[in-house]
C-alpha atoms as a PDB file:
ATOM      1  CA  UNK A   1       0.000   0.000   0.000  1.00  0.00           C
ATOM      2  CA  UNK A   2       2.723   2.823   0.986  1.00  0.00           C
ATOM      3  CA  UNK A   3       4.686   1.837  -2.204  1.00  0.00           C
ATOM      4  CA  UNK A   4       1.278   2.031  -4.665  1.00  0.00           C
ATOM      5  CA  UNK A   5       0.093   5.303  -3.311  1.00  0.00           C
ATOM      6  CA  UNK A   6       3.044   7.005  -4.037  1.00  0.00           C
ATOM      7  CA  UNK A   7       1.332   7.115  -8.008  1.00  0.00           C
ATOM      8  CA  UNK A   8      -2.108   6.895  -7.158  1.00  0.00           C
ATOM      9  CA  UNK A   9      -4.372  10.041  -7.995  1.00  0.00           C
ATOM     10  CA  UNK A  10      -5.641  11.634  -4.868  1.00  0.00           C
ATOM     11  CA  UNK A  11      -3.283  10.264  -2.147  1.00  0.00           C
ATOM     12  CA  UNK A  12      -0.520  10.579  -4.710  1.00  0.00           C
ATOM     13  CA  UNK A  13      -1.569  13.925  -5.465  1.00  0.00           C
ATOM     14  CA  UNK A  14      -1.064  14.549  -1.302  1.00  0.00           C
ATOM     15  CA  UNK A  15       2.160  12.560  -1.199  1.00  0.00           C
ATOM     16  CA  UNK A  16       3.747  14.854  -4.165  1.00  0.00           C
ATOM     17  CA  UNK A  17       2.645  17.887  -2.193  1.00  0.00           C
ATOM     18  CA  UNK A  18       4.157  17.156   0.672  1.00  0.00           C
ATOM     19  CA  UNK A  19       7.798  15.998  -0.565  1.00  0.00           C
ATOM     20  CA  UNK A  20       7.502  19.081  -2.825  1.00  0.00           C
ATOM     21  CA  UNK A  21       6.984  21.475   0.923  1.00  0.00           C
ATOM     22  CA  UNK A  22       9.929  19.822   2.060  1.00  0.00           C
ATOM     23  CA  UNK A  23      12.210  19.796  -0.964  1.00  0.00           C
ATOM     24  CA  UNK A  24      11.942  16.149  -1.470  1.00  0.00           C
ATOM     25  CA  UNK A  25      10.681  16.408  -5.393  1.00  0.00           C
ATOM     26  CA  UNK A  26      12.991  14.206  -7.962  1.00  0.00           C
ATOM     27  CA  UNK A  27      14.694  16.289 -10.380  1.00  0.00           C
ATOM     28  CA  UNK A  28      13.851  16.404 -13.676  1.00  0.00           C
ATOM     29  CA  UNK A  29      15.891  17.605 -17.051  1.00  0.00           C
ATOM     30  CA  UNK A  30      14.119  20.851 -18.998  1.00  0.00           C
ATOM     31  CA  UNK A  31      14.436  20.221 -22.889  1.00  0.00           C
ATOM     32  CA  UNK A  32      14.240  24.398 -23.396  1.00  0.00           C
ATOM     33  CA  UNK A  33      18.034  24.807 -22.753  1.00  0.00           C
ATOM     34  CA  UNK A  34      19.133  24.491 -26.993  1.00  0.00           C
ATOM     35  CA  UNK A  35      18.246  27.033 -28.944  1.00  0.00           C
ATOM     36  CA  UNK A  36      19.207  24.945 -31.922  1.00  0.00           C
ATOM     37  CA  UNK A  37      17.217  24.611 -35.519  1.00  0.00           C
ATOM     38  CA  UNK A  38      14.691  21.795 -35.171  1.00  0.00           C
ATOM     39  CA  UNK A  39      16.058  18.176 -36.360  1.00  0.00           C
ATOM     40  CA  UNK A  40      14.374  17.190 -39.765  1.00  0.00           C
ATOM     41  CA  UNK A  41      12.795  13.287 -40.007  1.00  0.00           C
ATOM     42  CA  UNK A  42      15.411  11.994 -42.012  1.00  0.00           C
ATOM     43  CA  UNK A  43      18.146  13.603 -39.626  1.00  0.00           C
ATOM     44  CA  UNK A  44      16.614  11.585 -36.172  1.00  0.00           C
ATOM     45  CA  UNK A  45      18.388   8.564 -36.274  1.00  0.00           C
ATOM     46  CA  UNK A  46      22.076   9.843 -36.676  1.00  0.00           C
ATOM     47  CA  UNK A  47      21.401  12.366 -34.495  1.00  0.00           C
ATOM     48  CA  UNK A  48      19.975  10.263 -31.700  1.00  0.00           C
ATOM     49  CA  UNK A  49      23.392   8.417 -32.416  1.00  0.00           C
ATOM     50  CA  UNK A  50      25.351  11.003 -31.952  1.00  0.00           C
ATOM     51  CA  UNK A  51      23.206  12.416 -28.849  1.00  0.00           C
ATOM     52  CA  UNK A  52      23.774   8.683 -27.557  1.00  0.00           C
ATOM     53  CA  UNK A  53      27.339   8.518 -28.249  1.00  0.00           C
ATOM     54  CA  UNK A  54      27.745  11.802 -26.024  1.00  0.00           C
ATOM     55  CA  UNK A  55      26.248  10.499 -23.182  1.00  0.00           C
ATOM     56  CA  UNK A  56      28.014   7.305 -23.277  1.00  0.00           C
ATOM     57  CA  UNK A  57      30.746   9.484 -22.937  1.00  0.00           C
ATOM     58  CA  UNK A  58      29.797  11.101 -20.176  1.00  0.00           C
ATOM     59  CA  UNK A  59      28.986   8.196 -18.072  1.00  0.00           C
ATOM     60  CA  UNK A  60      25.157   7.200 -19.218  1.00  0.00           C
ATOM     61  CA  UNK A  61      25.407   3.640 -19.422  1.00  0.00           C
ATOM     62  CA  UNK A  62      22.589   1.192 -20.872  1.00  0.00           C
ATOM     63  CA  UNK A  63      19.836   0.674 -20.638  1.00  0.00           C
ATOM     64  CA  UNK A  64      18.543   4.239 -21.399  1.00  0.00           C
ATOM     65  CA  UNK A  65      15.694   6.067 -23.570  1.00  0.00           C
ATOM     66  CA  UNK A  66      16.231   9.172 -25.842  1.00  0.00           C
ATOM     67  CA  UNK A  67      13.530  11.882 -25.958  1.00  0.00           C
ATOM     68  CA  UNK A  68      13.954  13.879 -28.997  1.00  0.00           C
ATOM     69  CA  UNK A  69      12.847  17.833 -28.827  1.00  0.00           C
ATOM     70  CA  UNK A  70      10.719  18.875 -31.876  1.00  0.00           C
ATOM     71  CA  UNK A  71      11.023  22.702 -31.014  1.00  0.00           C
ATOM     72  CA  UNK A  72      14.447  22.937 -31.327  1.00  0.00           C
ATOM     73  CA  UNK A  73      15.556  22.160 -27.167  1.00  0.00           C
ATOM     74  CA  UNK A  74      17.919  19.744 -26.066  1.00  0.00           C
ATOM     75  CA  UNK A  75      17.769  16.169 -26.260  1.00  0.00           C
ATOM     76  CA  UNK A  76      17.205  14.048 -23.592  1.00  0.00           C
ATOM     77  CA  UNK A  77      19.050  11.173 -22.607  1.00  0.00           C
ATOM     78  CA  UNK A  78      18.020   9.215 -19.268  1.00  0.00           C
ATOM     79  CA  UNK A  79      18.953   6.227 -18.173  1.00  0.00           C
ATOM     80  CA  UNK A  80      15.990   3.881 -17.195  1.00  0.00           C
ATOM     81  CA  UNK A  81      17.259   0.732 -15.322  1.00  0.00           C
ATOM     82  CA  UNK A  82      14.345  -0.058 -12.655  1.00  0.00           C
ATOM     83  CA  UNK A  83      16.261  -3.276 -10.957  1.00  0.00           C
ATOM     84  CA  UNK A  84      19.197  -3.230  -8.249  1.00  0.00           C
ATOM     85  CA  UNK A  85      21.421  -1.266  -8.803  1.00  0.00           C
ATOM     86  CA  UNK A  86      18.795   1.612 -10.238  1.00  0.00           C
ATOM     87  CA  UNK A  87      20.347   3.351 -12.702  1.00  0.00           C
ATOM     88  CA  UNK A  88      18.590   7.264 -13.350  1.00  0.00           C
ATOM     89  CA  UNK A  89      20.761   9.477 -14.020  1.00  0.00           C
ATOM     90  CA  UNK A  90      19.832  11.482 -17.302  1.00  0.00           C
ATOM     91  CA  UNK A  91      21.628  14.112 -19.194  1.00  0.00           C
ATOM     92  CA  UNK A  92      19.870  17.181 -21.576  1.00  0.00           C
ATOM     93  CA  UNK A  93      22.049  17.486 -24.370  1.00  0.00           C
ATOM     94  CA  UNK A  94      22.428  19.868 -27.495  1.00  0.00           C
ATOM     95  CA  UNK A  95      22.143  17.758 -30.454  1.00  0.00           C
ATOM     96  CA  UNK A  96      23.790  20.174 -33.041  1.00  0.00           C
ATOM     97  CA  UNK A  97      26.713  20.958 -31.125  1.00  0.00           C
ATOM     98  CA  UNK A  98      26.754  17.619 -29.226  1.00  0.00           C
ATOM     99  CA  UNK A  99      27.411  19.521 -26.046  1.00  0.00           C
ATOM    100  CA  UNK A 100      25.568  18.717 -22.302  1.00  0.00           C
ATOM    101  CA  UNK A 101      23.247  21.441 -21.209  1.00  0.00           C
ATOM    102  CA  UNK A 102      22.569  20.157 -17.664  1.00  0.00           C
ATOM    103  CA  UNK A 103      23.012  16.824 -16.117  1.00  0.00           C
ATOM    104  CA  UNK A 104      21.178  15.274 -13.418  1.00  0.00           C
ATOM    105  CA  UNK A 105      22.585  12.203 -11.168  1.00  0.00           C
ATOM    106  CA  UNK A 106      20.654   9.760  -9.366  1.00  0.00           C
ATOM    107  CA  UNK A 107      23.184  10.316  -6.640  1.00  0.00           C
ATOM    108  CA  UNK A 108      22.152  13.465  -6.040  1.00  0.00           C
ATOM    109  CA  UNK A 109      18.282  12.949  -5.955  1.00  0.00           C
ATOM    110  CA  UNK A 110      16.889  13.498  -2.354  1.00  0.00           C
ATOM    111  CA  UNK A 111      16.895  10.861  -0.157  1.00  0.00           C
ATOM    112  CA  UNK A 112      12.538  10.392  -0.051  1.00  0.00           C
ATOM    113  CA  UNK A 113      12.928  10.408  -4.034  1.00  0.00           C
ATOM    114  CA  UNK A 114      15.513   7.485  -4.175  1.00  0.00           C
ATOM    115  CA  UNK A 115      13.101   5.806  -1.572  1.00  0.00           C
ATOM    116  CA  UNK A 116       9.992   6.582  -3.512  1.00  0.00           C
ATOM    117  CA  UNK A 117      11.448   5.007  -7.049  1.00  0.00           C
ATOM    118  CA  UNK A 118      12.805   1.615  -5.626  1.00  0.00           C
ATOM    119  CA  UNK A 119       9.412   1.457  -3.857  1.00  0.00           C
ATOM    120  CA  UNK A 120       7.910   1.510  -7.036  1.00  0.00           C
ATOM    121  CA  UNK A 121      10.424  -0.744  -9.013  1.00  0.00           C
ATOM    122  CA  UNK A 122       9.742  -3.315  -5.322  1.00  0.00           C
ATOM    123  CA  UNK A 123       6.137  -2.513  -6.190  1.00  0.00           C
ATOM    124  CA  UNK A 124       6.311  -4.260  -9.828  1.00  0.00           C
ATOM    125  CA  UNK A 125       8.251  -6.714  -8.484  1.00  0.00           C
ATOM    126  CA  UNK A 126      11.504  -5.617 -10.433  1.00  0.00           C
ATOM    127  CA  UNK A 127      13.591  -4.536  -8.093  1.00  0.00           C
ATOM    128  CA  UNK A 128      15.439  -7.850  -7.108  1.00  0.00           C
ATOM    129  CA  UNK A 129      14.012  -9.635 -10.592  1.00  0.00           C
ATOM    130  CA  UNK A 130      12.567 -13.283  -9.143  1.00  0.00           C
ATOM    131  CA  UNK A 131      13.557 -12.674  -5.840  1.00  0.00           C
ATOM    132  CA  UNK A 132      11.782 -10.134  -5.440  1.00  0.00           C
ATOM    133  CA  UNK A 133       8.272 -11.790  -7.161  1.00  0.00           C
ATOM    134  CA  UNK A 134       8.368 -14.460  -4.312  1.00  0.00           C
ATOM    135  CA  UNK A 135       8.307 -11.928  -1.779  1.00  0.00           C
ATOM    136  CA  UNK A 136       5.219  -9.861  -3.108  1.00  0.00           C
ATOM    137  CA  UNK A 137       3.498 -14.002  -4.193  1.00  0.00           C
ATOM    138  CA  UNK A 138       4.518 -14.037  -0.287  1.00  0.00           C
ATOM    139  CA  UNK A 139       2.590 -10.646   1.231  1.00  0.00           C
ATOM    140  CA  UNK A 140      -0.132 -11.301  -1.476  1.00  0.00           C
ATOM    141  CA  UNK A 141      -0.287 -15.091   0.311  1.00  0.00           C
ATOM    142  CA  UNK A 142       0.308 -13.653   4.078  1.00  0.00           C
ATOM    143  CA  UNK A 143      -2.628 -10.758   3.656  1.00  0.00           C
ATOM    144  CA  UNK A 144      -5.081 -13.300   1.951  1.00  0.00           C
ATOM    145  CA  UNK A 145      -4.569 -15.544   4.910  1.00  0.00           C
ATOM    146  CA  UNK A 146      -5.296 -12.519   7.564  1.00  0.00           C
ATOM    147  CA  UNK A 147      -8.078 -12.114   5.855  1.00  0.00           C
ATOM    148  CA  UNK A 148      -9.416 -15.949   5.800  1.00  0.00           C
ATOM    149  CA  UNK A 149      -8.688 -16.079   9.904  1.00  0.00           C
ATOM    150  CA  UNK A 150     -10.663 -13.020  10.748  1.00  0.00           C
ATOM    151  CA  UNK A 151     -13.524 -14.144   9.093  1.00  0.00           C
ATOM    152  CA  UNK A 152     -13.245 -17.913  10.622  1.00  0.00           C
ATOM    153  CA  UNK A 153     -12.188 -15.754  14.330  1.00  0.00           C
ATOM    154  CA  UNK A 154     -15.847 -13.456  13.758  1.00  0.00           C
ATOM    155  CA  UNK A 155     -17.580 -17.175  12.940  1.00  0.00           C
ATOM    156  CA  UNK A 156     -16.196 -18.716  16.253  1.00  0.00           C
ATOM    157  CA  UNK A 157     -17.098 -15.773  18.027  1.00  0.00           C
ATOM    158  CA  UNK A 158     -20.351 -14.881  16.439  1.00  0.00           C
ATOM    159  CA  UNK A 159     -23.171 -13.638  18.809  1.00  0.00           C
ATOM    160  CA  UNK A 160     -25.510 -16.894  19.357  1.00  0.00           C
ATOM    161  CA  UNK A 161     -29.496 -17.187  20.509  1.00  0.00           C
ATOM    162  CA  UNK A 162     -29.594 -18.182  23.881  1.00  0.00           C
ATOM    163  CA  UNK A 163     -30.599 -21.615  24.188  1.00  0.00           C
ATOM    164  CA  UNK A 164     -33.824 -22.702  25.456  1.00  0.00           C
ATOM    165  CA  UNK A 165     -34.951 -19.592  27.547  1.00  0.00           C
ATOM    166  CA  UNK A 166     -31.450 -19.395  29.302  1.00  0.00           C
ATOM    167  CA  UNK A 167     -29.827 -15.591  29.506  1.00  0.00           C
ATOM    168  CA  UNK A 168     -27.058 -14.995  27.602  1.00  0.00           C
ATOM    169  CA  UNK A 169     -23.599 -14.046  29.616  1.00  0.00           C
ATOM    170  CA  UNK A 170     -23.024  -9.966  30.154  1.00  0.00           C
ATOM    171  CA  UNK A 171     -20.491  -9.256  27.364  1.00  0.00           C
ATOM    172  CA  UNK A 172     -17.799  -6.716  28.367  1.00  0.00           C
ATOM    173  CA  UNK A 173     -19.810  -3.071  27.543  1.00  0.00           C
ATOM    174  CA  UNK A 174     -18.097  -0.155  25.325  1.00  0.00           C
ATOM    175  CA  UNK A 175     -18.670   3.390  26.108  1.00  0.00           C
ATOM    176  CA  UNK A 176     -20.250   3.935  22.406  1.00  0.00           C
ATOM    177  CA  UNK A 177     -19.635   7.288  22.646  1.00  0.00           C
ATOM    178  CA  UNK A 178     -15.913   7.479  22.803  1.00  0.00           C
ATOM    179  CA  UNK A 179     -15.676   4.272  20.371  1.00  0.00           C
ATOM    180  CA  UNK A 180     -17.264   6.374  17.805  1.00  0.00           C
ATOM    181  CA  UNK A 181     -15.391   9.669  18.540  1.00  0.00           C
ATOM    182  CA  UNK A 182     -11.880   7.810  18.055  1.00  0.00           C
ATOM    183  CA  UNK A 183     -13.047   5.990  14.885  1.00  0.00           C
ATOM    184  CA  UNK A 184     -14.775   9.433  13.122  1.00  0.00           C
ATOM    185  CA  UNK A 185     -11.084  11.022  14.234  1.00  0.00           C
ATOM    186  CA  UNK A 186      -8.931   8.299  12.558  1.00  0.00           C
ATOM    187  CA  UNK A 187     -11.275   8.352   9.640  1.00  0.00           C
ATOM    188  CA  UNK A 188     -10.823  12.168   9.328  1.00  0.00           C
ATOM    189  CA  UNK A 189      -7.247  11.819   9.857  1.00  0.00           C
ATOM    190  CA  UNK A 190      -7.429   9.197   6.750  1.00  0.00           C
ATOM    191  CA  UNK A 191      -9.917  11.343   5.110  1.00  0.00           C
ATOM    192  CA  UNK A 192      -7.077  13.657   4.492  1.00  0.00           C
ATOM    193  CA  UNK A 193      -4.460  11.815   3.625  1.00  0.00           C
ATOM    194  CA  UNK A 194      -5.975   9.461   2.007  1.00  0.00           C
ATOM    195  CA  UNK A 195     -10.077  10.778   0.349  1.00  0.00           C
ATOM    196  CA  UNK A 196     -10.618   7.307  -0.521  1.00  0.00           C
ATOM    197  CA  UNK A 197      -9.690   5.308   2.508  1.00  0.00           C
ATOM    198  CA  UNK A 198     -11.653   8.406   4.334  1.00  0.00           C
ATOM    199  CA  UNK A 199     -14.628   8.612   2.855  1.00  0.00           C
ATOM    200  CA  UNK A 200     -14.985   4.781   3.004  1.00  0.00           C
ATOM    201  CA  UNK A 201     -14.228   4.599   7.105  1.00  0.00           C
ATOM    202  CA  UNK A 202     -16.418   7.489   7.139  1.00  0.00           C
ATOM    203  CA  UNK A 203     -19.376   5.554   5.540  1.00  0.00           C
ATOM    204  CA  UNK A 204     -18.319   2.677   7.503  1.00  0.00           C
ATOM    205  CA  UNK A 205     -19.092   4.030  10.721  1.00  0.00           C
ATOM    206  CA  UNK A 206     -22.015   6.331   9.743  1.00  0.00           C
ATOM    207  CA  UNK A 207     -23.607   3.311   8.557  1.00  0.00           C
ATOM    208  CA  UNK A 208     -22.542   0.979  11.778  1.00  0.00           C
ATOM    209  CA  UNK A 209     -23.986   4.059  13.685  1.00  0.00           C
ATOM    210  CA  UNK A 210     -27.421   3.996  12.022  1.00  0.00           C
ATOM    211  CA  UNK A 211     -27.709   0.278  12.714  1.00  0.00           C
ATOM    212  CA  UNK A 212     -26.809   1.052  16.429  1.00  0.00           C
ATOM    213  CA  UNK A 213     -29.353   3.466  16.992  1.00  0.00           C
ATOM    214  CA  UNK A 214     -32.281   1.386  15.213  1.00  0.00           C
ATOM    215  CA  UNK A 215     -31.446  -1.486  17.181  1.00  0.00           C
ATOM    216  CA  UNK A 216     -31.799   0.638  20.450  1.00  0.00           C
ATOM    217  CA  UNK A 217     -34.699   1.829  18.983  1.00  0.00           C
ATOM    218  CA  UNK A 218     -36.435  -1.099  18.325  1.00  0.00           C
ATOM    219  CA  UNK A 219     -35.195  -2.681  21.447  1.00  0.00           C
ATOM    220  CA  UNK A 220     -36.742   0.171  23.453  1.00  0.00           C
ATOM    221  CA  UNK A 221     -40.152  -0.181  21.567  1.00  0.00           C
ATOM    222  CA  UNK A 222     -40.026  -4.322  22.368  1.00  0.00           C
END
């Protein structure tokens, strides 16, 4: 969950925000630096060879993608290796004169955004190739489990009629009152973090609520 909303819409949305208040944005290249004439079609592919030549100079090793500029900007040239050890660094590079306009370094990338893209490549099970797809086939198995034991713990547990007549044992009371303040705070809490999540605790207990006070209701009227 922490890894996938990271480039989810709203809670991603939330998570950018707040690495962007505290500087913790990746870098990116700008392809506005060149001021050179615009390559024609039949130029691209010896000039992405040349572009690609340049950064291999500089350092960029495989595997990497080009992005071409159609307005006349630098090219850019980043490396896209998502598996241990990630390789991101990227360059912005003028393809006429074959010179680099600014050059970015994984290296140098804050420490939440380093965090944030091998959560992702450990999120599409990448990051430590098979490895690291027997580990996520082992959470998937681990959280499926959880999930088959609380139901069979609620069946065990389940509230039963009383049997023949006989009163049923004083369960251990909840102050209602507080039980619902702390939930409606986490949910709120959630809620904005996390508007999905939120609104979903938030109908949770509303509805729980409503069923509470019906059943005192109708218990009252019996």
């Amino acid at each position: 969950s922490a890894t996938g909303l990271t480039w989810s819409q709203f809670a991603g949305g939330n998570f950018s925000a707040l690495r962007q208040s505290l500087s913790w944005s990746t870098p990116y290249l700008s392809s506005e630096a060149a001021t050179t004439t615009p390559v024609a079609e039949a130029e691209v592919p010896a000039t992405a060879q040349s572009v690609l030549d340049v950064a291999r100079a500089e350092g960029l090793t495989d595997p990497v993608a080009i992005t071409p500029s159609n307005d006349g900007g630098a090219w850019v040239v980043s490396q896209v290796q998502r598996s241990w050890p990630l390789k991101q660094d990227s360059m912005a590079i003028d393809p006429a004169s074959g010179t680099v306009v600014e050059t970015v370094r994984f290296a140098d990338w804050p420490v939440a955004g380093k965090l944030a893209e091998a959560g992702i490549s450990f999120h599409m099970g990448i990051l430590f190739g098979w490895l690291n797809q027997l580990l996520l086939i082992a959470i998937a198995g681990a959280v499926i489990t959880l999930i088959v034991i609380g139901y069979r713990m609620w069946w065990r547990r389940r509230p039963k009629p009383p049997r023949t007549g006989l009163p049923t044992a004083p369960g251990r009371r909840v102050d209602t009152t507080a039980a619902y303040g702390i939930l409606i705070a986490i949910a709120a809490v959630f809620g904005l973090a996390l508007p999905l999540l939120g609104v979903t605790l938030v109908a949770f207990v509303a509805f729980d609520l409503a069923r509470t006070i019906i059943r005192s209701a109708t218990a009252r009227h019996e």
